[in-house]
PDB file of N, CA and C in Angstrom:
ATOM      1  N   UNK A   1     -28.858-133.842-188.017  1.00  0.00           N
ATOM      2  CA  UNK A   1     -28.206-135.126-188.189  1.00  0.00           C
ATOM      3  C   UNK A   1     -28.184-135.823-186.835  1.00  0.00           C
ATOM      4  N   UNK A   2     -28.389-137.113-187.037  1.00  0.00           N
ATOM      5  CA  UNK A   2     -28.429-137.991-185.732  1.00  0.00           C
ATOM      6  C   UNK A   2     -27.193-138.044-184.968  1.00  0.00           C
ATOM      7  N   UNK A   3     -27.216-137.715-183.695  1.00  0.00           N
ATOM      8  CA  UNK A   3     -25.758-138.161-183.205  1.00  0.00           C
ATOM      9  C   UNK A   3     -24.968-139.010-183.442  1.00  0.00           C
ATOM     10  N   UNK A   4     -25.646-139.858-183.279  1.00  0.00           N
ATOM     11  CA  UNK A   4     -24.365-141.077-184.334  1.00  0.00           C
ATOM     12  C   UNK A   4     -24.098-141.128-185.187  1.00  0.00           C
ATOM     13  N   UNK A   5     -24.535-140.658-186.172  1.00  0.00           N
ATOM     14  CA  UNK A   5     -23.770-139.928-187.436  1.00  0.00           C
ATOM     15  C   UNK A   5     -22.847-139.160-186.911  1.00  0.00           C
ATOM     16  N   UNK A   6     -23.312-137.961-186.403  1.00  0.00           N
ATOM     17  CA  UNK A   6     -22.176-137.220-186.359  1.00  0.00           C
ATOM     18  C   UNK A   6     -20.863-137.644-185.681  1.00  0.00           C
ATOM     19  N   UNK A   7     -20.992-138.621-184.610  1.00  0.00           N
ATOM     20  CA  UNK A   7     -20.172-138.705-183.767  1.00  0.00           C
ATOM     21  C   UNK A   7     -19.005-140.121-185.139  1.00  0.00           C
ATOM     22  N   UNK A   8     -19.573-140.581-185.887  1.00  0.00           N
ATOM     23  CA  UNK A   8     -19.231-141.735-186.888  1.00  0.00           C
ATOM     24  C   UNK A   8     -18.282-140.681-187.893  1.00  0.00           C
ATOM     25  N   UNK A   9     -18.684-139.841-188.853  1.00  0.00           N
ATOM     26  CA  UNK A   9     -18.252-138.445-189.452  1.00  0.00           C
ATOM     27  C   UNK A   9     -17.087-138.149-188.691  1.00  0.00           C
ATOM     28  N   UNK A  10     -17.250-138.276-187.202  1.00  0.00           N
ATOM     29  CA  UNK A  10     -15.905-137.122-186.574  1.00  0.00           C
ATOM     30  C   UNK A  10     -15.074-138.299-186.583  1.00  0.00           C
ATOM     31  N   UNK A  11     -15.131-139.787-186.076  1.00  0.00           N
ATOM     32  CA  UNK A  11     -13.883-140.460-186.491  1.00  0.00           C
ATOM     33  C   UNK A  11     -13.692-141.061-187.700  1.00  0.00           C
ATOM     34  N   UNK A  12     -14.554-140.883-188.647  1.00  0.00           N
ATOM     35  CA  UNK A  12     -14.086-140.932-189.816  1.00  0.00           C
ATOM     36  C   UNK A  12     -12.831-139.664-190.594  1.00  0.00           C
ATOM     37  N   UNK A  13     -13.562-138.659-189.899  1.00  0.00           N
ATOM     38  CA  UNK A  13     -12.214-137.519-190.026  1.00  0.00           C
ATOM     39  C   UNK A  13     -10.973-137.935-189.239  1.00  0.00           C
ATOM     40  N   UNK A  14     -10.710-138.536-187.995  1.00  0.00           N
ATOM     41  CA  UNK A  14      -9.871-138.874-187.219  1.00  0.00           C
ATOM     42  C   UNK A  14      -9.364-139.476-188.010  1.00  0.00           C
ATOM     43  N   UNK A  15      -9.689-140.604-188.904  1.00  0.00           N
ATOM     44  CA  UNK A  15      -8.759-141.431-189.104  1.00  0.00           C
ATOM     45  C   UNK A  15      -8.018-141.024-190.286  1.00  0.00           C
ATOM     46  N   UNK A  16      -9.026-140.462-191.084  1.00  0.00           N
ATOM     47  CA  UNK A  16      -8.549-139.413-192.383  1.00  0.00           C
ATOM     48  C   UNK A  16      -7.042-138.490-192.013  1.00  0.00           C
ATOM     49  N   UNK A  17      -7.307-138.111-190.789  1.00  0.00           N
ATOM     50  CA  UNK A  17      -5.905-137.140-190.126  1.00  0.00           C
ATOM     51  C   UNK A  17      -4.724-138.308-189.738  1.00  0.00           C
ATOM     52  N   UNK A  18      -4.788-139.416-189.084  1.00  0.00           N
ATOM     53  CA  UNK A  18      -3.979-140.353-188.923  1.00  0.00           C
ATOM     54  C   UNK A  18      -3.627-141.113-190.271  1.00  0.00           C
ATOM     55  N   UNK A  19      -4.115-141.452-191.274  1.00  0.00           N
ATOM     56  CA  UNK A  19      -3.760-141.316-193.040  1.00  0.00           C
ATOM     57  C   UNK A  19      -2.299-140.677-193.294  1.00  0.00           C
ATOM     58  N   UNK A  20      -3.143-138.986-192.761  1.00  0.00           N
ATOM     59  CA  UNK A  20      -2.237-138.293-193.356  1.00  0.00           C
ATOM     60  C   UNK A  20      -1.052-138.106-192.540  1.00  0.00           C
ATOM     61  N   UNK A  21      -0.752-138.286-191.159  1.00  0.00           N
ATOM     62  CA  UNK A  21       0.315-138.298-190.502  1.00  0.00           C
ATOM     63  C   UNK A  21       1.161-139.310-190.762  1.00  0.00           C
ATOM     64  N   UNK A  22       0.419-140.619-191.503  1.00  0.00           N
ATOM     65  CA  UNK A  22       1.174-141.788-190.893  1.00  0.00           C
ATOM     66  C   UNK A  22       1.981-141.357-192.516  1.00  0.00           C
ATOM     67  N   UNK A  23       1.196-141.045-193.944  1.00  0.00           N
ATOM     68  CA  UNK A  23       1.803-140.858-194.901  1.00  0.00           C
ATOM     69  C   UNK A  23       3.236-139.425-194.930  1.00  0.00           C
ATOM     70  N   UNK A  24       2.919-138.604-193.961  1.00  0.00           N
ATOM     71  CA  UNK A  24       3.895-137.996-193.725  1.00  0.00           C
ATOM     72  C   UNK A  24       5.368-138.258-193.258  1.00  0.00           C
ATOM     73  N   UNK A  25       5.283-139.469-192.183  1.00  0.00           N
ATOM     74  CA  UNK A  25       6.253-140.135-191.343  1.00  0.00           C
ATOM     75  C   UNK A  25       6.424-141.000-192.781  1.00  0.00           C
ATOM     76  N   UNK A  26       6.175-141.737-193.355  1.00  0.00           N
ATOM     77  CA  UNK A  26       6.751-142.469-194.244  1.00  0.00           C
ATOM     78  C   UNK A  26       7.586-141.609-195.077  1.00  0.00           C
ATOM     79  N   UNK A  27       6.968-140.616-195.994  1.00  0.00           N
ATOM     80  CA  UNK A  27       7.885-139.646-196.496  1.00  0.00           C
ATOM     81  C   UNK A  27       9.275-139.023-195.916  1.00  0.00           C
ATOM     82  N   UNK A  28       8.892-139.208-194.641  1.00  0.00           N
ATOM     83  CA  UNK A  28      10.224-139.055-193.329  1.00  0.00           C
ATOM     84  C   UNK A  28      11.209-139.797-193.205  1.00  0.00           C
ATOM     85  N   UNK A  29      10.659-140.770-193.219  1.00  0.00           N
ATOM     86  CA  UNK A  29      11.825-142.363-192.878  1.00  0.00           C
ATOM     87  C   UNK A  29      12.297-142.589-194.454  1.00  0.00           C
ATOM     88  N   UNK A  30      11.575-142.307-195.221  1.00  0.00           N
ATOM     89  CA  UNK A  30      12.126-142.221-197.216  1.00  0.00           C
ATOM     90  C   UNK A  30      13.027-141.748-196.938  1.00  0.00           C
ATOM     91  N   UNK A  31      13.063-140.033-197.144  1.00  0.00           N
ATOM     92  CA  UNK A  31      14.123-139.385-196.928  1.00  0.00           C
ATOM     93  C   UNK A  31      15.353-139.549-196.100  1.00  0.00           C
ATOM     94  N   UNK A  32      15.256-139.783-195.050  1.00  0.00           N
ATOM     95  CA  UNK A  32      16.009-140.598-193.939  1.00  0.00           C
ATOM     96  C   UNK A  32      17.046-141.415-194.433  1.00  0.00           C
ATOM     97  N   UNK A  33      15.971-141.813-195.419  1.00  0.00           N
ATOM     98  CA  UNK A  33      16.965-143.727-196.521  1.00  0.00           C
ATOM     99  C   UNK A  33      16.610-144.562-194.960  1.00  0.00           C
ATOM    100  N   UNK A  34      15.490-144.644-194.482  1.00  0.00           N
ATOM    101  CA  UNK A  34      15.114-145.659-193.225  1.00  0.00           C
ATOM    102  C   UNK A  34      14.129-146.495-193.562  1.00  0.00           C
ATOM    103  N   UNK A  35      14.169-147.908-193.081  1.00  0.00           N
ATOM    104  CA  UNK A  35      13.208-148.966-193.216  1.00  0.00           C
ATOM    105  C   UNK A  35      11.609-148.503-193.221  1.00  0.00           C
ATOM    106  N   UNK A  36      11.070-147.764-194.174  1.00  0.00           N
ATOM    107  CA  UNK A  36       9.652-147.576-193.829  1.00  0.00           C
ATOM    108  C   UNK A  36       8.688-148.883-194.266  1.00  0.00           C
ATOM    109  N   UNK A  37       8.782-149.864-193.857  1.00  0.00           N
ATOM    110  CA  UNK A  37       7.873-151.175-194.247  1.00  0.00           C
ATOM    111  C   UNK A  37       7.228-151.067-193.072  1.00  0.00           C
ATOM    112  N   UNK A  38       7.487-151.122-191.797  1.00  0.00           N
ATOM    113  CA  UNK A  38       6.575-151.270-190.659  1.00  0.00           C
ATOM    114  C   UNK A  38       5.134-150.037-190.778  1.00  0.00           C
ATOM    115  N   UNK A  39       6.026-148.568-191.011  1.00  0.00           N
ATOM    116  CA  UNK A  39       4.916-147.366-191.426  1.00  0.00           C
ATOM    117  C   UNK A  39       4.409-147.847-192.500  1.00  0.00           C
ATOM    118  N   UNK A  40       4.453-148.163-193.993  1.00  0.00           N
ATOM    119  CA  UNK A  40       3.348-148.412-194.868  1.00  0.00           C
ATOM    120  C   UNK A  40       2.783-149.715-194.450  1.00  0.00           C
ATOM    121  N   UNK A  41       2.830-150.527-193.531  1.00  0.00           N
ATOM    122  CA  UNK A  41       1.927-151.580-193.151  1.00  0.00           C
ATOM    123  C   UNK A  41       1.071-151.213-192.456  1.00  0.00           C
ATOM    124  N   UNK A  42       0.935-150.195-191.616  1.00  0.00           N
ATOM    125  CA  UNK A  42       0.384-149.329-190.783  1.00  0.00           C
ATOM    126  C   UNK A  42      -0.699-148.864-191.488  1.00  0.00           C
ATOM    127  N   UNK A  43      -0.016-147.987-192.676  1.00  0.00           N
ATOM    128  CA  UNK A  43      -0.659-147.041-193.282  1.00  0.00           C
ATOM    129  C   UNK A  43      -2.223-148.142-193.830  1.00  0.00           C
ATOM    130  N   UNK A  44      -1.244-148.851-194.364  1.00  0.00           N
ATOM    131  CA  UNK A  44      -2.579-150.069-195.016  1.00  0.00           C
ATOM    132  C   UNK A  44      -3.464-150.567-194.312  1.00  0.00           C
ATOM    133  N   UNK A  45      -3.135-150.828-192.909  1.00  0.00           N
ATOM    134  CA  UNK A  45      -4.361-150.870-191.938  1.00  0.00           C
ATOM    135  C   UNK A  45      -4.856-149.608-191.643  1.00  0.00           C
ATOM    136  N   UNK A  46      -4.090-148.987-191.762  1.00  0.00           N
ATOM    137  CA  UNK A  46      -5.412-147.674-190.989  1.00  0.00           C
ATOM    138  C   UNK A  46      -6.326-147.636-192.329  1.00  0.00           C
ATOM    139  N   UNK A  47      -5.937-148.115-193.470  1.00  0.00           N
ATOM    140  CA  UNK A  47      -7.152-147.105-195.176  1.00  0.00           C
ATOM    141  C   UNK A  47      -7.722-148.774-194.879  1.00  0.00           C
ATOM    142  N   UNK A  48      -7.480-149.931-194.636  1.00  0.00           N
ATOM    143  CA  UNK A  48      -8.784-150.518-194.700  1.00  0.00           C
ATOM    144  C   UNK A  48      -9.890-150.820-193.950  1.00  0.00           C
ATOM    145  N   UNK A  49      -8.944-150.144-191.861  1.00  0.00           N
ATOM    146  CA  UNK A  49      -9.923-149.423-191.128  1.00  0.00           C
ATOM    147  C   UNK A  49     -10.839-148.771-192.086  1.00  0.00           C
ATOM    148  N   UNK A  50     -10.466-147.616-191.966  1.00  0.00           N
ATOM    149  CA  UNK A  50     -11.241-146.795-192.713  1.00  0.00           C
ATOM    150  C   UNK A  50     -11.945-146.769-193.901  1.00  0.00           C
ATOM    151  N   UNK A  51     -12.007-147.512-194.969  1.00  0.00           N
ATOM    152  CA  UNK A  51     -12.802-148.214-196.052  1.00  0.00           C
ATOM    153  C   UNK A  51     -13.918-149.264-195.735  1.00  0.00           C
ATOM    154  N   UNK A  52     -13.631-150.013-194.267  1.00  0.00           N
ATOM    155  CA  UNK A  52     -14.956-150.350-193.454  1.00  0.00           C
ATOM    156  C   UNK A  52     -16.019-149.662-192.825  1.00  0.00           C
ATOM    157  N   UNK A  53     -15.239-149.171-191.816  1.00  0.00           N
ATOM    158  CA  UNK A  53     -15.794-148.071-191.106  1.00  0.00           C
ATOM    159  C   UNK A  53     -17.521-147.309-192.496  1.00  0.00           C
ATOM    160  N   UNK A  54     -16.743-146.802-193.256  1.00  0.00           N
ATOM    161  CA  UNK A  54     -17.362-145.842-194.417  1.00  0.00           C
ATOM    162  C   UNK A  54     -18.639-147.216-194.735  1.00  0.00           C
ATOM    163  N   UNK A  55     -17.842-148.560-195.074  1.00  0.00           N
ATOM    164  CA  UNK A  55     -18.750-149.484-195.163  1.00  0.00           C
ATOM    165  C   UNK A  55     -19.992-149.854-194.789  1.00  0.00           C
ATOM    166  N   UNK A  56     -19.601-149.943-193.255  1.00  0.00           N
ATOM    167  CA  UNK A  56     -20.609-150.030-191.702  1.00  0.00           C
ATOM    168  C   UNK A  56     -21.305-148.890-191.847  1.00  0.00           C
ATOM    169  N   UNK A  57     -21.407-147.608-192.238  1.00  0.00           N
ATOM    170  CA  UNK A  57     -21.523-146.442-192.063  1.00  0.00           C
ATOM    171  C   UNK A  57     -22.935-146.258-193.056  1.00  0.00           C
ATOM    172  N   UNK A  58     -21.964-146.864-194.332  1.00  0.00           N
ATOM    173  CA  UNK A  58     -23.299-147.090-195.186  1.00  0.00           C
ATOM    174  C   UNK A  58     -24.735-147.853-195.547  1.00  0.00           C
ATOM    175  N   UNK A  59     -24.144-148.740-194.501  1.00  0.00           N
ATOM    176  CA  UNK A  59     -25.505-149.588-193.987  1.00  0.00           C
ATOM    177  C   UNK A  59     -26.137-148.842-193.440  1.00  0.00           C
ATOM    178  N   UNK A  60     -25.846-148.495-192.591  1.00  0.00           N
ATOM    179  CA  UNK A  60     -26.826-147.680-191.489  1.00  0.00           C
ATOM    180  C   UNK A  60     -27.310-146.135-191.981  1.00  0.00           C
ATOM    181  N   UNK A  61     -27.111-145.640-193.443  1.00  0.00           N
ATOM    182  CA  UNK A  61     -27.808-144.628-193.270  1.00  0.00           C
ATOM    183  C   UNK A  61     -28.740-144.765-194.920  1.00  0.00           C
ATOM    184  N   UNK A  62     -29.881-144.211-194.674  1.00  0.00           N
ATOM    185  CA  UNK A  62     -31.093-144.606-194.791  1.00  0.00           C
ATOM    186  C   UNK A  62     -30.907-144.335-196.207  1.00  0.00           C
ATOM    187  N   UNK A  63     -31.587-145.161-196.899  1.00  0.00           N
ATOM    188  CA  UNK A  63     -31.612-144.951-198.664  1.00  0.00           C
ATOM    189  C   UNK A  63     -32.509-143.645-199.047  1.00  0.00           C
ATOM    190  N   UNK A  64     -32.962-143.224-200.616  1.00  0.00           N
ATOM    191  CA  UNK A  64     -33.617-142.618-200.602  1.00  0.00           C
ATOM    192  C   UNK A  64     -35.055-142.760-200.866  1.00  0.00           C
ATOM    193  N   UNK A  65     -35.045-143.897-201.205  1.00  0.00           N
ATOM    194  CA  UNK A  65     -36.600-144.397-201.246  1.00  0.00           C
ATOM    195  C   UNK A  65     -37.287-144.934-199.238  1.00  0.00           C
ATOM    196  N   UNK A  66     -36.164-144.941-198.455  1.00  0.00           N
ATOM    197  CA  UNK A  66     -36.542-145.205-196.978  1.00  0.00           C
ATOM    198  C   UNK A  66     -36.795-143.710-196.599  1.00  0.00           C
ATOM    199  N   UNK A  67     -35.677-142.343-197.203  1.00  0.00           N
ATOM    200  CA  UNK A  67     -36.620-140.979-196.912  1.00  0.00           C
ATOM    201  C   UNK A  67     -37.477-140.317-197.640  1.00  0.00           C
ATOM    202  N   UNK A  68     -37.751-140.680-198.474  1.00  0.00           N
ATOM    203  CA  UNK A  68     -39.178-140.382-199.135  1.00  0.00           C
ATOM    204  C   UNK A  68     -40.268-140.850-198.428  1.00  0.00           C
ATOM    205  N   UNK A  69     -40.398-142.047-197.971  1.00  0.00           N
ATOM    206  CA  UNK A  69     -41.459-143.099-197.045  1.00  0.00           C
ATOM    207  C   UNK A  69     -41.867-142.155-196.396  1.00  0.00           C
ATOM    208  N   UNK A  70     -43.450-142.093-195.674  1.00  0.00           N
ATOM    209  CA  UNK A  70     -44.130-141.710-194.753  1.00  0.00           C
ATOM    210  C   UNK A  70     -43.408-141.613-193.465  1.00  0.00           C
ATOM    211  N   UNK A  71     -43.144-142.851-193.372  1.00  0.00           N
ATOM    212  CA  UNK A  71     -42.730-143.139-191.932  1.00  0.00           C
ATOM    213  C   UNK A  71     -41.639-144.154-192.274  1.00  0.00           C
ATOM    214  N   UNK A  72     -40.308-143.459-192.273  1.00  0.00           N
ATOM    215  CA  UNK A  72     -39.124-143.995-192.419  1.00  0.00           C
ATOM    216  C   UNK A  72     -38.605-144.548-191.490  1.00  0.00           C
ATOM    217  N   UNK A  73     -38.991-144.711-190.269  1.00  0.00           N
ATOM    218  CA  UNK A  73     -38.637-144.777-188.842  1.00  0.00           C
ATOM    219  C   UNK A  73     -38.717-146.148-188.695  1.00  0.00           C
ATOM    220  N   UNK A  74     -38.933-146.721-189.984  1.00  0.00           N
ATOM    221  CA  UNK A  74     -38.920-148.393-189.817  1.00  0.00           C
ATOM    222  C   UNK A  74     -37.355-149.314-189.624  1.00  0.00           C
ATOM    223  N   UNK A  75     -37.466-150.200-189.417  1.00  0.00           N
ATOM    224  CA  UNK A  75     -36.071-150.882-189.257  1.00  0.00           C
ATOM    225  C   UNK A  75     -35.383-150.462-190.717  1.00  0.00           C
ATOM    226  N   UNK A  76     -33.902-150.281-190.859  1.00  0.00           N
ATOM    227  CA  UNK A  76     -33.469-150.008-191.579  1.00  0.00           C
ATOM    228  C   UNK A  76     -33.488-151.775-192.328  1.00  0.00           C
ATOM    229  N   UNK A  77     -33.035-152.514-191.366  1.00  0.00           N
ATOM    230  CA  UNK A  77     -33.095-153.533-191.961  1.00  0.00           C
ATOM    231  C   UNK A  77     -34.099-154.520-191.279  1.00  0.00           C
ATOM    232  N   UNK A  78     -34.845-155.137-192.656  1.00  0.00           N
ATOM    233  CA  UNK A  78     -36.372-156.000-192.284  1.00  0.00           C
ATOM    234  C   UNK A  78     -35.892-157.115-191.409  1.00  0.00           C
ATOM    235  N   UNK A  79     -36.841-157.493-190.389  1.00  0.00           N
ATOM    236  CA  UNK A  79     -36.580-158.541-189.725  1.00  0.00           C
ATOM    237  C   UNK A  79     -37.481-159.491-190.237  1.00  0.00           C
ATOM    238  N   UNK A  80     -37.067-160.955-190.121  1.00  0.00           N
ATOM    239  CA  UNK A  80     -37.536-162.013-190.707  1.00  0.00           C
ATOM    240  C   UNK A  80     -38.414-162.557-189.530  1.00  0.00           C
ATOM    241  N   UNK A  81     -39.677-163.179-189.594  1.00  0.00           N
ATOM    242  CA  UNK A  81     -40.485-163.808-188.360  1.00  0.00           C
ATOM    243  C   UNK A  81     -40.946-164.932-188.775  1.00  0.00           C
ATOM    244  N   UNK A  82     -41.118-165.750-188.082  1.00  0.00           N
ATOM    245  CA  UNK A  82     -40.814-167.719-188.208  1.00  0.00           C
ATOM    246  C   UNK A  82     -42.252-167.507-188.295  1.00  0.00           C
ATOM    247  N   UNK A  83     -43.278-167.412-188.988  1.00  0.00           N
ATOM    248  CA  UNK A  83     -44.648-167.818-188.418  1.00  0.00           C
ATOM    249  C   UNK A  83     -44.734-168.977-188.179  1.00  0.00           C
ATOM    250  N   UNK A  84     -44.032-170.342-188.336  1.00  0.00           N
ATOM    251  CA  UNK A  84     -44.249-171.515-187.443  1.00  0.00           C
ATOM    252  C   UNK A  84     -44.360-171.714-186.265  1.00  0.00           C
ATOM    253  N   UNK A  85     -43.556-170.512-185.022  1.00  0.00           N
ATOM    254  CA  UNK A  85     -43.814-170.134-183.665  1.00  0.00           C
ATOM    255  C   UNK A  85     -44.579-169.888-183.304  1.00  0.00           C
ATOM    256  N   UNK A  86     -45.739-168.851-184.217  1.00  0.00           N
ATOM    257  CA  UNK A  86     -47.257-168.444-183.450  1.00  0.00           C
ATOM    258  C   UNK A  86     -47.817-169.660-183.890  1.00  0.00           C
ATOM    259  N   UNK A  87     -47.878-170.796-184.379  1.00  0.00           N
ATOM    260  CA  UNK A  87     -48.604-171.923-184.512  1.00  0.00           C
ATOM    261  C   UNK A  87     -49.216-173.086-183.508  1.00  0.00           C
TER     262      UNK A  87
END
């Protein structure tokens, strides 16, 4: 696996662990009977961090008709060229 995958994977787990801490502390401040609105606002940014992230993530990794290809090593995504410039 490409390093940047992997290194994308490990904070995708990071944030997966900050999820679960931040849902823990809410369960905390519940019990408590304490204002947890600031923690589940939190919580909601960190899952739509993380529902991008996965997003971005999925662009960039290669379909299966791009690894079947000979030579997959092409731009993941096609670039467009003006042929009016070489004119």
């Amino acid at each position: 696996m490409e390093p940047f995958f992997t290194a994308a994977i490990e904070h995708i787990r990071v944030m997966e662990g900050r999820i679960t801490k931040q849902k823990a502390a809410i369960e905390r401040l519940r019990m408590l009977r304490q204002d947890a609105s600031d923690a589940e606002r939190r919580l909601m940014l960190l899952r739509v961090a993380l529902d991008e992230m996965r997003i971005q993530l999925a662009q960039l990794t290669p379909t299966e008709e791009q690894l079947a290809a000979p030579a997959w090593a092409l731009p993941l995504v096609t670039a467009t060229t003006d042929d009016s410039a070489a004119a």
